[in-house]
C-alpha atoms as a PDB file:
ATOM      1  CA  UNK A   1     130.072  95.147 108.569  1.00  0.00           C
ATOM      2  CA  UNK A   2     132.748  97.112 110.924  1.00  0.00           C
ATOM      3  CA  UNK A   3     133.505  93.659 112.342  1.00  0.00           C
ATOM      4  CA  UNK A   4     134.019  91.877 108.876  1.00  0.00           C
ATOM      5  CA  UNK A   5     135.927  94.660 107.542  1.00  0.00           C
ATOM      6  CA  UNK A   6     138.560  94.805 110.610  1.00  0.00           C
ATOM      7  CA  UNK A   7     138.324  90.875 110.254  1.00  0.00           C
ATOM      8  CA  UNK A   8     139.748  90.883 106.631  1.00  0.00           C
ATOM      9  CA  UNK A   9     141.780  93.522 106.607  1.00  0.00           C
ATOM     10  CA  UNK A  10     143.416  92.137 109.143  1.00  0.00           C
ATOM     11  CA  UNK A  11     143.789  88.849 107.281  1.00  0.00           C
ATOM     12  CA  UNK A  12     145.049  90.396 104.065  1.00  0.00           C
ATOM     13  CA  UNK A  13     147.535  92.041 106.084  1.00  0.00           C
ATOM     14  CA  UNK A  14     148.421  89.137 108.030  1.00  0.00           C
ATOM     15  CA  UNK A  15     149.108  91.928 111.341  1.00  0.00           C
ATOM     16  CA  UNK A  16     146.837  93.970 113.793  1.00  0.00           C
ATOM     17  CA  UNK A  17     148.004  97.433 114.426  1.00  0.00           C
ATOM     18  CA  UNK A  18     148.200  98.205 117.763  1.00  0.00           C
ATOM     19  CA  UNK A  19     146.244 101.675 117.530  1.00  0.00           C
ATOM     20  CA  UNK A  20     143.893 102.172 114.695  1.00  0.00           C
ATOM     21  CA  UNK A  21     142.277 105.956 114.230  1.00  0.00           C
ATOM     22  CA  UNK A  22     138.062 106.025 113.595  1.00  0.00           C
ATOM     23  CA  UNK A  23     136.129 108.422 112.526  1.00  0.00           C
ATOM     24  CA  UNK A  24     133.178 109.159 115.098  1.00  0.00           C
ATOM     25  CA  UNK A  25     130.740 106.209 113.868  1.00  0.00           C
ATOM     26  CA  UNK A  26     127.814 105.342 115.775  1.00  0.00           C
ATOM     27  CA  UNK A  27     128.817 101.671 115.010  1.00  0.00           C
ATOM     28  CA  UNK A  28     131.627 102.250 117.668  1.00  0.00           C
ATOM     29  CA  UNK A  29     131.039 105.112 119.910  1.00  0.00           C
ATOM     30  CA  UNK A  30     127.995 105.792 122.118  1.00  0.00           C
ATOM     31  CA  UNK A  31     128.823 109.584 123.221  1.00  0.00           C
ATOM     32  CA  UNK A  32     131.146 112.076 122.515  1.00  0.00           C
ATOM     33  CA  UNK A  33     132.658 113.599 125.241  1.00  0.00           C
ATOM     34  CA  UNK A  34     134.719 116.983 124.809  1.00  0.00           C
ATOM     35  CA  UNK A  35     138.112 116.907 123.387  1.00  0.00           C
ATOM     36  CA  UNK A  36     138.703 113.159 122.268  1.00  0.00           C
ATOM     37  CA  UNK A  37     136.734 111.547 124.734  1.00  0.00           C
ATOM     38  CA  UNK A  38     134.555 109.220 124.084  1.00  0.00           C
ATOM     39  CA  UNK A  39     131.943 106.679 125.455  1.00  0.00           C
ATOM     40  CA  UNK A  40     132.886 103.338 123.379  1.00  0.00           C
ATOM     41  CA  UNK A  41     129.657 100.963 123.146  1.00  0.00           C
ATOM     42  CA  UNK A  42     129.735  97.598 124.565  1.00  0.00           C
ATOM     43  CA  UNK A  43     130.419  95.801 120.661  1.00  0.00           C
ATOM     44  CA  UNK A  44     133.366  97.781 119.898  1.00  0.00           C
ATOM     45  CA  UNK A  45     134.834  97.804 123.172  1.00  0.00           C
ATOM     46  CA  UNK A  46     134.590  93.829 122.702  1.00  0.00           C
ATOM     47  CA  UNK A  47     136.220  94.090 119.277  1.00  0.00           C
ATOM     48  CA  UNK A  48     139.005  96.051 120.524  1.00  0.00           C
ATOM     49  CA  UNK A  49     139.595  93.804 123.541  1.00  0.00           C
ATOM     50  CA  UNK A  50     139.992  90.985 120.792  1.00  0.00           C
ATOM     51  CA  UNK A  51     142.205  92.196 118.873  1.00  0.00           C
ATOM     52  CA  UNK A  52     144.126  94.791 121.494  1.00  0.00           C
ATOM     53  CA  UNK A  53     143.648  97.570 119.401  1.00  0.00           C
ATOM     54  CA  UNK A  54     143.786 100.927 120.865  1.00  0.00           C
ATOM     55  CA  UNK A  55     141.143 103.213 118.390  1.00  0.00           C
ATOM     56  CA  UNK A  56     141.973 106.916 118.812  1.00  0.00           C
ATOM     57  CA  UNK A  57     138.741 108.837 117.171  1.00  0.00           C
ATOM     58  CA  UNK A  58     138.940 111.894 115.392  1.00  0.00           C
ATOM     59  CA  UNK A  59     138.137 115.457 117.111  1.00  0.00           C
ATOM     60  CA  UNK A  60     134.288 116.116 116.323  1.00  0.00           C
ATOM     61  CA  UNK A  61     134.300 117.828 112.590  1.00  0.00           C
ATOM     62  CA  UNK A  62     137.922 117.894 111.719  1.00  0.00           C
ATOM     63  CA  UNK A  63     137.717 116.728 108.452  1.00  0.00           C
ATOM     64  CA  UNK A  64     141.613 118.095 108.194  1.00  0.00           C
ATOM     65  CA  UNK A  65     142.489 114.683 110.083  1.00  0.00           C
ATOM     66  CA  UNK A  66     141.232 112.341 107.811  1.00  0.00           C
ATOM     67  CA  UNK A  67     141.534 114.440 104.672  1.00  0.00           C
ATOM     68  CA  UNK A  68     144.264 112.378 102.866  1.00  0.00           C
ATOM     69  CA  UNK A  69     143.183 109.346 103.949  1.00  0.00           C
ATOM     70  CA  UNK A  70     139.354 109.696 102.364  1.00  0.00           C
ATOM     71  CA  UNK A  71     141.178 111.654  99.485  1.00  0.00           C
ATOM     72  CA  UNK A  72     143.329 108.651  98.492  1.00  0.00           C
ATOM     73  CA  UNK A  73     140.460 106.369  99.262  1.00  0.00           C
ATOM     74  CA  UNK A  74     138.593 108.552  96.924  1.00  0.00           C
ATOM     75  CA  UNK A  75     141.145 108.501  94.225  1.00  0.00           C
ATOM     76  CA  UNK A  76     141.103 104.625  93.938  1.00  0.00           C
ATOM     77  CA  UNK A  77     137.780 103.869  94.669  1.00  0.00           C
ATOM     78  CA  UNK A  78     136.798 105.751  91.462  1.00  0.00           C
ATOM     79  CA  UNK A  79     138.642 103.640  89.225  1.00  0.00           C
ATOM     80  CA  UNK A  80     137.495 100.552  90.896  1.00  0.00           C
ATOM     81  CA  UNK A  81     133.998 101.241  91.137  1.00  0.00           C
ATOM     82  CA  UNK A  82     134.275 102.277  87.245  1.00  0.00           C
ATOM     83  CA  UNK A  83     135.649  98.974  86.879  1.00  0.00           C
ATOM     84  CA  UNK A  84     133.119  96.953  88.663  1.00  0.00           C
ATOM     85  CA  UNK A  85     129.696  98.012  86.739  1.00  0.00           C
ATOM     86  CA  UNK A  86     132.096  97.032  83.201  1.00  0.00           C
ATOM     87  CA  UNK A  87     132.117  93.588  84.458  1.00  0.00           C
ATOM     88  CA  UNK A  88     130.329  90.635  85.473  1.00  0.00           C
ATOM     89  CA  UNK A  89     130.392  88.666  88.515  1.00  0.00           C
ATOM     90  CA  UNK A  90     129.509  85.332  89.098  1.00  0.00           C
ATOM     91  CA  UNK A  91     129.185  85.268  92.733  1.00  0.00           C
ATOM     92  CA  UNK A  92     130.104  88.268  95.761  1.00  0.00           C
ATOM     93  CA  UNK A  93     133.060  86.029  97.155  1.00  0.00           C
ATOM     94  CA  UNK A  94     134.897  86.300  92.880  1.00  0.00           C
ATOM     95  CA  UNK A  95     134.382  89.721  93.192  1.00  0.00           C
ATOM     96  CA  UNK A  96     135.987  90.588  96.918  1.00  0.00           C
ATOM     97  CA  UNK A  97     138.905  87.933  95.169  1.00  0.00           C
ATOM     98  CA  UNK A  98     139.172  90.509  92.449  1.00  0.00           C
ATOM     99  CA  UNK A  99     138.934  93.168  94.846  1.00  0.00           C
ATOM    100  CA  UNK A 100     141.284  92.146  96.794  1.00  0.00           C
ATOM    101  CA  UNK A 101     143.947  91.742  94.242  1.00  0.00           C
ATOM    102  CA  UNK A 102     143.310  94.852  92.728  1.00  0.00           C
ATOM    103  CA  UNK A 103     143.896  96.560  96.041  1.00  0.00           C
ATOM    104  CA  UNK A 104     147.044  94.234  96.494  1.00  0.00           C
ATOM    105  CA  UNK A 105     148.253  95.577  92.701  1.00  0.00           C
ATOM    106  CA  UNK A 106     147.185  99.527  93.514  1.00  0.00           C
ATOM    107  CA  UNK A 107     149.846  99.634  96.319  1.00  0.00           C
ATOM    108  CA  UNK A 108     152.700  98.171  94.367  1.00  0.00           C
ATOM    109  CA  UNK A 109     152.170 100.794  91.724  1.00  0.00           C
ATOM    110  CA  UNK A 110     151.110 103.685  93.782  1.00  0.00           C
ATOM    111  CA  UNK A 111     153.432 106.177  95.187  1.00  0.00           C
ATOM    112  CA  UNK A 112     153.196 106.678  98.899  1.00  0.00           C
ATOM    113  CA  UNK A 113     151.550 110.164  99.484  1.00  0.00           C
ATOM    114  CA  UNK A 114     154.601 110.958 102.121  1.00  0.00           C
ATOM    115  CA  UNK A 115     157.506 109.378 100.140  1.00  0.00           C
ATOM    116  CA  UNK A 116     156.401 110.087  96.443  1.00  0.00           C
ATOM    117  CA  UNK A 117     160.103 108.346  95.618  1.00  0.00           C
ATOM    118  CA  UNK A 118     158.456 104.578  97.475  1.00  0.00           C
ATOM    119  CA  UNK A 119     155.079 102.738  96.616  1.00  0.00           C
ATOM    120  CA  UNK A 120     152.895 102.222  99.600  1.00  0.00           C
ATOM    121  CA  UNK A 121     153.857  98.033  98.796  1.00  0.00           C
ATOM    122  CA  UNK A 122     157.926  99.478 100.043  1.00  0.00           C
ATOM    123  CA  UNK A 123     156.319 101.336 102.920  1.00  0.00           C
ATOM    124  CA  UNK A 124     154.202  98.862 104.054  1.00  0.00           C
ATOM    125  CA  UNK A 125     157.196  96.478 104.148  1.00  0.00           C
ATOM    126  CA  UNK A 126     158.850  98.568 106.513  1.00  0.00           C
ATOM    127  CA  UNK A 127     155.309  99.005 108.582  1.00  0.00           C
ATOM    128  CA  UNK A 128     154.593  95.782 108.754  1.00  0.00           C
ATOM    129  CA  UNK A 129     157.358  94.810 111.295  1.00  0.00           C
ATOM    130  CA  UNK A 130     155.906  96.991 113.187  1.00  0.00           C
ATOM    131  CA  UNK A 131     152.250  96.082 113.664  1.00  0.00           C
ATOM    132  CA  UNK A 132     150.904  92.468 115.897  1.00  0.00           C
ATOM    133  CA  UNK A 133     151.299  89.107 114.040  1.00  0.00           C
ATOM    134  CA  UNK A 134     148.185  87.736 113.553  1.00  0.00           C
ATOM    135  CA  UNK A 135     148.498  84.401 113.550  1.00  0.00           C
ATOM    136  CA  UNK A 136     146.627  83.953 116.893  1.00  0.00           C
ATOM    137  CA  UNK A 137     143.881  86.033 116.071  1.00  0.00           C
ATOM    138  CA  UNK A 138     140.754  84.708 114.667  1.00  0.00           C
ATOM    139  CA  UNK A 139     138.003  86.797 113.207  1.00  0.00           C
ATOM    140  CA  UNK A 140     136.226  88.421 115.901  1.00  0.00           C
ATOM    141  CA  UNK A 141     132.401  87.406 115.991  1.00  0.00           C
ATOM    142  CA  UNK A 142     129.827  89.667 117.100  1.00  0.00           C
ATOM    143  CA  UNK A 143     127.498  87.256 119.302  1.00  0.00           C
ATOM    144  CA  UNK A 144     123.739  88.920 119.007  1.00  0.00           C
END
């Protein structure tokens, strides 16, 4: 699932960042080291080669890092979720379409948490010139 998610989200955005931060997932990282060091297993060290990512993980139990991330994430996901179960859905792929589009809708209405006076949709115009086209980049498969 970490390698589907990085492949569409990089699709919807259409750009790779070039440094993405990660919470300390087993999925990704092996050992942890002191400080931020960190022992990257062999499939995410693959991923990131693929896309030229640079991940920066999280100090061990700092929730203060990620705390307005997982609070926004939080925020939304309870009005989507609450969403979800009051519909039906013909198949998984209509309802990651809906999904999708909902998220696509959220950011033009939503201010940004830094500039209350732009919605993340105006910030992430500015961003996006910032980040890797993706045009060359296809999905990166994990080969068992």
């Amino acid at each position: 699932m970490l390698f589907d998610a990085h492949a569409r989200g990089f699709a919807v955005f259409g750009r790779v960042p070039k440094r993405g931060i990660y919470d300390n997932m087993k999925t990704a990282v092996d050992k942890i080291g002191r400080s931020k060091q960190r022992s990257i297993n062999a499939r995410f060290e693959a991923m990131k080669g693929h896309y030229l990512l640079d991940p920066e993980f999280c100090y061990r139990a700092a929730g203060s890092e990620k705390g307005i991330i997982e609070k926004n994430v939080q925020d939304r996901s309870r009005g989507v979720v609450r969403e979800i179960t009051e519909r039906r859905w013909s198949t998984l792929a209509e309802l990651n379409d809906w999904l999708q589009r909902s998220c696509q809708d959220a950011w033009q209405q939503l201010a940004h948490p830094e500039w209350p006076a732009l919605s993340i949709a105006d910030v992430w115009q500015d961003e996006a010139s910032r980040l890797m086209p993706c045009a060359f980049c296809a999905p990166f498969l994990r080969k068992t």
